[in-house]
PDB file of N, CA and C in Angstrom:
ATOM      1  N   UNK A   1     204.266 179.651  77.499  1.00  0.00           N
ATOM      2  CA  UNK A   1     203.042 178.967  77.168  1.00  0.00           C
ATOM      3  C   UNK A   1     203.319 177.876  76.139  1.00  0.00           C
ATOM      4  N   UNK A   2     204.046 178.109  74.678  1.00  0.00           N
ATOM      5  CA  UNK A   2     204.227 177.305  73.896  1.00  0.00           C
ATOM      6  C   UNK A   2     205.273 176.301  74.680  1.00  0.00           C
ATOM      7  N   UNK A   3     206.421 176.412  75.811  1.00  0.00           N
ATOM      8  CA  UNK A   3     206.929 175.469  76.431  1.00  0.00           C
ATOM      9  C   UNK A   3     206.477 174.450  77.087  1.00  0.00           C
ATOM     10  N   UNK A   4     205.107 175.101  78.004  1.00  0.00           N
ATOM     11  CA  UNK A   4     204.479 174.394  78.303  1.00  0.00           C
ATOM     12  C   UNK A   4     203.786 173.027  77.911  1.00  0.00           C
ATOM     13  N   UNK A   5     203.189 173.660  76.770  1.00  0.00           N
ATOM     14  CA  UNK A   5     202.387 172.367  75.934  1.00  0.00           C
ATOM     15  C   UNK A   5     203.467 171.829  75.358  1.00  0.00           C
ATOM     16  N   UNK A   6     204.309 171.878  74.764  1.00  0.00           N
ATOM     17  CA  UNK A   6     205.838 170.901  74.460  1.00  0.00           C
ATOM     18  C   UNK A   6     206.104 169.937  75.622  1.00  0.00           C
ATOM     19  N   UNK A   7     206.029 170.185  77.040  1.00  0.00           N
ATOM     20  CA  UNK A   7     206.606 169.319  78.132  1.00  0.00           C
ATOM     21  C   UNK A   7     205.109 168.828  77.964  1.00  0.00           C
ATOM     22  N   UNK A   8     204.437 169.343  78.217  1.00  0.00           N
ATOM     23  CA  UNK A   8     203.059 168.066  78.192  1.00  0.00           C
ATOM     24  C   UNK A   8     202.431 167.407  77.254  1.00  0.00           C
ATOM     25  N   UNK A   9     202.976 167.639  75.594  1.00  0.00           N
ATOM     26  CA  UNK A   9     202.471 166.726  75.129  1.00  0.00           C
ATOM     27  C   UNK A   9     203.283 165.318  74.748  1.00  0.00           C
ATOM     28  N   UNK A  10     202.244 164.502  74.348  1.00  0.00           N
ATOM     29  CA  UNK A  10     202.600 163.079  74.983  1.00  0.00           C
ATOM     30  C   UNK A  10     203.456 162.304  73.132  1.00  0.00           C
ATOM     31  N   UNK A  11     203.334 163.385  72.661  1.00  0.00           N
ATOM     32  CA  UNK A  11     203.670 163.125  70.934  1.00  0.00           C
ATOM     33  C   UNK A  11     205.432 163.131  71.115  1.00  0.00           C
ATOM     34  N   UNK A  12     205.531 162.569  70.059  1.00  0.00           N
ATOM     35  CA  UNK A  12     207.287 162.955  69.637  1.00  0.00           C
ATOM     36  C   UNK A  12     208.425 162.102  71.301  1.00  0.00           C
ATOM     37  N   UNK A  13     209.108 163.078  71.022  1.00  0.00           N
ATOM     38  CA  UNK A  13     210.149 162.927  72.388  1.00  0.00           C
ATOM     39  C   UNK A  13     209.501 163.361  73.509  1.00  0.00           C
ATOM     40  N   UNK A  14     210.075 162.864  74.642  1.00  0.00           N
ATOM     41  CA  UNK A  14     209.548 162.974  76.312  1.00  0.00           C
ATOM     42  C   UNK A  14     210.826 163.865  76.563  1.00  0.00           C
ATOM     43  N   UNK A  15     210.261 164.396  77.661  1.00  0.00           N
ATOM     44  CA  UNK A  15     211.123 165.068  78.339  1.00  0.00           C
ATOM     45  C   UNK A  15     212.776 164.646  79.113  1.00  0.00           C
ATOM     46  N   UNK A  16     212.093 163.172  79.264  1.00  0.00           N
ATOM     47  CA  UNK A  16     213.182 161.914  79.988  1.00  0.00           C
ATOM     48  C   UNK A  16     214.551 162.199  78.695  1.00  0.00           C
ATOM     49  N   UNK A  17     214.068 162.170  77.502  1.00  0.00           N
ATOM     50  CA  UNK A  17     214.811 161.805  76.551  1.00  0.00           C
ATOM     51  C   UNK A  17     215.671 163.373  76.054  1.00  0.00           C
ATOM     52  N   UNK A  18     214.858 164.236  76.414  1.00  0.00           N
ATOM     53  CA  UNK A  18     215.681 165.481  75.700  1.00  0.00           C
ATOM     54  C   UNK A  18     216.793 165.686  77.185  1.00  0.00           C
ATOM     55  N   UNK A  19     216.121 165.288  78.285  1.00  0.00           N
ATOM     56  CA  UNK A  19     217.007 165.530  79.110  1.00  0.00           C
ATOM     57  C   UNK A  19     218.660 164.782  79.088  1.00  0.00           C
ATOM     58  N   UNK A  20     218.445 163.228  78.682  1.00  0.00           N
ATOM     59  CA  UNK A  20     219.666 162.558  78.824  1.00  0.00           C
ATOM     60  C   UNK A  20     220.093 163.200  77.645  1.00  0.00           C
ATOM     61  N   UNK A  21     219.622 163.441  76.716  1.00  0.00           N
ATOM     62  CA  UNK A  21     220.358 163.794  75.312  1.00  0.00           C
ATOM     63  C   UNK A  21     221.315 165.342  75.803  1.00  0.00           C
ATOM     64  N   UNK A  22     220.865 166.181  76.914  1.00  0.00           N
ATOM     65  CA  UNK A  22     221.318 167.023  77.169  1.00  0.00           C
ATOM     66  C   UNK A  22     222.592 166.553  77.782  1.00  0.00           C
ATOM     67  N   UNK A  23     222.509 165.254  78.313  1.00  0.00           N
ATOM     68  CA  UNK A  23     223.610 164.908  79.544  1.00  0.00           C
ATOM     69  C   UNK A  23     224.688 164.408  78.949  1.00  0.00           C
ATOM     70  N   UNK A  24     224.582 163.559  77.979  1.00  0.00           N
ATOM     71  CA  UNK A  24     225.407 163.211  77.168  1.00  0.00           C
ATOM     72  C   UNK A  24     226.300 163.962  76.301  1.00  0.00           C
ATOM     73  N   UNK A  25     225.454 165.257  75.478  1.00  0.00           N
ATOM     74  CA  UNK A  25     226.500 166.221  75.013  1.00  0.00           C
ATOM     75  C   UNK A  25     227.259 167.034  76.246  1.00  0.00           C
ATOM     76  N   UNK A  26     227.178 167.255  77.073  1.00  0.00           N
ATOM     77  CA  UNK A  26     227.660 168.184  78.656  1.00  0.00           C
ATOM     78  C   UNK A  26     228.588 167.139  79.248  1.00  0.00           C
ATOM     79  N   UNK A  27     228.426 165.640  79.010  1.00  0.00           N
ATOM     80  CA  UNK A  27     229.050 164.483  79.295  1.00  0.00           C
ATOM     81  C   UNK A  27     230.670 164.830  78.116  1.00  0.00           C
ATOM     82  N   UNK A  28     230.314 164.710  76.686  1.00  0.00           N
ATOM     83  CA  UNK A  28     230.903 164.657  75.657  1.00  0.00           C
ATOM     84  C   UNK A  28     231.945 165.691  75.901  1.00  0.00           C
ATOM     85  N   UNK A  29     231.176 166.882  76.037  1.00  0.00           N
ATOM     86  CA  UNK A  29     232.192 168.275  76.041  1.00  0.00           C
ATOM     87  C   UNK A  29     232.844 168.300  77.611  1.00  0.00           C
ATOM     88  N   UNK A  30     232.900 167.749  78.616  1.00  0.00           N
ATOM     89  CA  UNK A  30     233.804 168.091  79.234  1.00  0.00           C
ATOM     90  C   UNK A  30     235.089 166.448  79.304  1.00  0.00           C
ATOM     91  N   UNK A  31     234.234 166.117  78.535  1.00  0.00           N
ATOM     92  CA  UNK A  31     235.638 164.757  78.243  1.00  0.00           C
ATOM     93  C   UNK A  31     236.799 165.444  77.289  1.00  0.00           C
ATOM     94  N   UNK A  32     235.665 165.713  76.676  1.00  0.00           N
ATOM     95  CA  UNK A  32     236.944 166.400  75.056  1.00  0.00           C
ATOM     96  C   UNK A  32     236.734 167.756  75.514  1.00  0.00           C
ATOM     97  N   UNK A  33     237.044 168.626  76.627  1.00  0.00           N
ATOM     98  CA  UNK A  33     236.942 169.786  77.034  1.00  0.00           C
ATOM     99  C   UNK A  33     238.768 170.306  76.195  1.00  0.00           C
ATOM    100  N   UNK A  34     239.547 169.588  76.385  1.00  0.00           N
ATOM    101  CA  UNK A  34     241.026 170.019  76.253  1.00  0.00           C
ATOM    102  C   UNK A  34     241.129 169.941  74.553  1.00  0.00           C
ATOM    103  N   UNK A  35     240.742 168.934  73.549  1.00  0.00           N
ATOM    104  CA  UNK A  35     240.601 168.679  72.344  1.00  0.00           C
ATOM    105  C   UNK A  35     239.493 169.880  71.573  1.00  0.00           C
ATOM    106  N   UNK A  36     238.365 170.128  72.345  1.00  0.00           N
ATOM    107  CA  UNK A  36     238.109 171.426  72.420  1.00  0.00           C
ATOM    108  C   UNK A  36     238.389 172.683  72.156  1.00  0.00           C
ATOM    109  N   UNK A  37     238.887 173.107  73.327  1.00  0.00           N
ATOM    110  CA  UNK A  37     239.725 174.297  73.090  1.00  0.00           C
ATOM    111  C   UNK A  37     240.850 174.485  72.293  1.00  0.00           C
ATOM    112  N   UNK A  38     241.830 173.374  72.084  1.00  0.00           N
ATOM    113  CA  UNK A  38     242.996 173.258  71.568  1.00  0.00           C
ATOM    114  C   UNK A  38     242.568 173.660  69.454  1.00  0.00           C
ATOM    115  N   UNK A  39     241.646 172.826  68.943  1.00  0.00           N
ATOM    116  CA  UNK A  39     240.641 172.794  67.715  1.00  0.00           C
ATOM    117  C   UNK A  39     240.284 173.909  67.391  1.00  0.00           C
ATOM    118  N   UNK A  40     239.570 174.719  68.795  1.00  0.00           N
ATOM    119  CA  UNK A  40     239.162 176.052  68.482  1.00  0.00           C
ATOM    120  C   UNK A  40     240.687 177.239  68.187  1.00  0.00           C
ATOM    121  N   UNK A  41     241.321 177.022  69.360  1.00  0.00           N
ATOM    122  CA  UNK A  41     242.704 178.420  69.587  1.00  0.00           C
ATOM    123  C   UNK A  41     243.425 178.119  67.897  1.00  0.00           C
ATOM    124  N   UNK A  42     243.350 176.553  67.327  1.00  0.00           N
ATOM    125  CA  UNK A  42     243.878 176.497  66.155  1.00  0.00           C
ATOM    126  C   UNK A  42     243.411 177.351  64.920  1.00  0.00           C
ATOM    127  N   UNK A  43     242.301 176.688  65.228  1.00  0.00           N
ATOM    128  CA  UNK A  43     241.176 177.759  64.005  1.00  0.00           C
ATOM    129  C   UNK A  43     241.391 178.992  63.996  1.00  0.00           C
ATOM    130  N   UNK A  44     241.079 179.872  65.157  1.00  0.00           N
ATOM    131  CA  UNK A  44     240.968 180.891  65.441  1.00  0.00           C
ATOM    132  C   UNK A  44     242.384 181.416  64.820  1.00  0.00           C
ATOM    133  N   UNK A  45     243.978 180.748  65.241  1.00  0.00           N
ATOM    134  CA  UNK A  45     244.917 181.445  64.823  1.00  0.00           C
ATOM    135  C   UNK A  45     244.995 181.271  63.289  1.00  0.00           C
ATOM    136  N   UNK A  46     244.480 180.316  63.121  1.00  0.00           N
ATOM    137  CA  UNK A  46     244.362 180.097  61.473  1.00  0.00           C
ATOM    138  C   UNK A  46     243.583 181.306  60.394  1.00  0.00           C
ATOM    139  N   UNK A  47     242.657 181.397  61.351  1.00  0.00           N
ATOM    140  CA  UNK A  47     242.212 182.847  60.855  1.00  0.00           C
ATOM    141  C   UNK A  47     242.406 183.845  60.762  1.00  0.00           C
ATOM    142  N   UNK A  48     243.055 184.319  62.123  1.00  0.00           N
ATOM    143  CA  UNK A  48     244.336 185.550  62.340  1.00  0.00           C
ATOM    144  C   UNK A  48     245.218 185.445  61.462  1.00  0.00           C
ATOM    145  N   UNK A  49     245.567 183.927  61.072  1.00  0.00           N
ATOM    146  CA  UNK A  49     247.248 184.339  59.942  1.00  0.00           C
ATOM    147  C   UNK A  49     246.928 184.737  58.670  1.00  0.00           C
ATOM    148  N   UNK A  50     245.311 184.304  58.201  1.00  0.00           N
ATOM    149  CA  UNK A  50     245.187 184.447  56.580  1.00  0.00           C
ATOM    150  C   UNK A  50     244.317 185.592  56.459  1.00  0.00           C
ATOM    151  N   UNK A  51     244.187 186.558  57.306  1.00  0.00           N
ATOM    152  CA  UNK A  51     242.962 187.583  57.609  1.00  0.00           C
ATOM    153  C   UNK A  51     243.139 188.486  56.552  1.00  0.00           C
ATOM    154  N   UNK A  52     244.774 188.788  56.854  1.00  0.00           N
ATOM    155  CA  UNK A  52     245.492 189.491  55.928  1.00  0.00           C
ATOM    156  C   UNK A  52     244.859 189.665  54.217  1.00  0.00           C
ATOM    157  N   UNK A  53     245.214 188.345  53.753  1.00  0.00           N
ATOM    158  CA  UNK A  53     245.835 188.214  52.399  1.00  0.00           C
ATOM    159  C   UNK A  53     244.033 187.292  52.153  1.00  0.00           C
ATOM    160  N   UNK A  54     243.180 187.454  52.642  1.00  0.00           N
ATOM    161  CA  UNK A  54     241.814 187.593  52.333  1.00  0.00           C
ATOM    162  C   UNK A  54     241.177 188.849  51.950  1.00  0.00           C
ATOM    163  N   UNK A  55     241.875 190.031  52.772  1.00  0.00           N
ATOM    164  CA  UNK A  55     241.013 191.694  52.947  1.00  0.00           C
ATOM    165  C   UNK A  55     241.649 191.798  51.856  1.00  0.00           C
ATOM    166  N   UNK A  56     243.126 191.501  51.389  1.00  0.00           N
ATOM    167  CA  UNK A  56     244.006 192.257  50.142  1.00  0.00           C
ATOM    168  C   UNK A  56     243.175 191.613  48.823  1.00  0.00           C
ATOM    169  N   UNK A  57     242.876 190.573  48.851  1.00  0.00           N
ATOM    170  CA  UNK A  57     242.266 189.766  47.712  1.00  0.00           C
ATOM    171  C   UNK A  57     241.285 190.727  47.121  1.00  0.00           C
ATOM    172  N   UNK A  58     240.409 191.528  48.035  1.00  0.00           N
ATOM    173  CA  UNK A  58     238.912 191.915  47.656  1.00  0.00           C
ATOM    174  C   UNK A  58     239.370 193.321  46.737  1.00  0.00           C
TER     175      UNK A  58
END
């Protein structure tokens, strides 16, 4: 119900506009799909290596 009146009212952003804005990030992420993942597996091991000597700190 509250979705509803969001797509029909005529205030703020249109629907036209949340849609391309959708297309563009889905555009974005499968360009940088590989820069992506690569950013994340880094982090992630970055976190695995210092997990350690964070728990010992406390």
């Amino acid at each position: 119900m509250l979705f509803s009146r969001f797509i029909k009212d005529c205030k703020g952003m249109g629907t036209i506009e949340v849609v391309i804005i959708i297309a563009v990030l889905v555009a974005l992420a499968l360009i940088f799909k590989e820069f992506i993942i690569d950013l994340a597996k880094d982090i992630f091991s970055k976190i695995e290596q210092n997990a350690g000597s964070a728990v010992s700190g406390l």
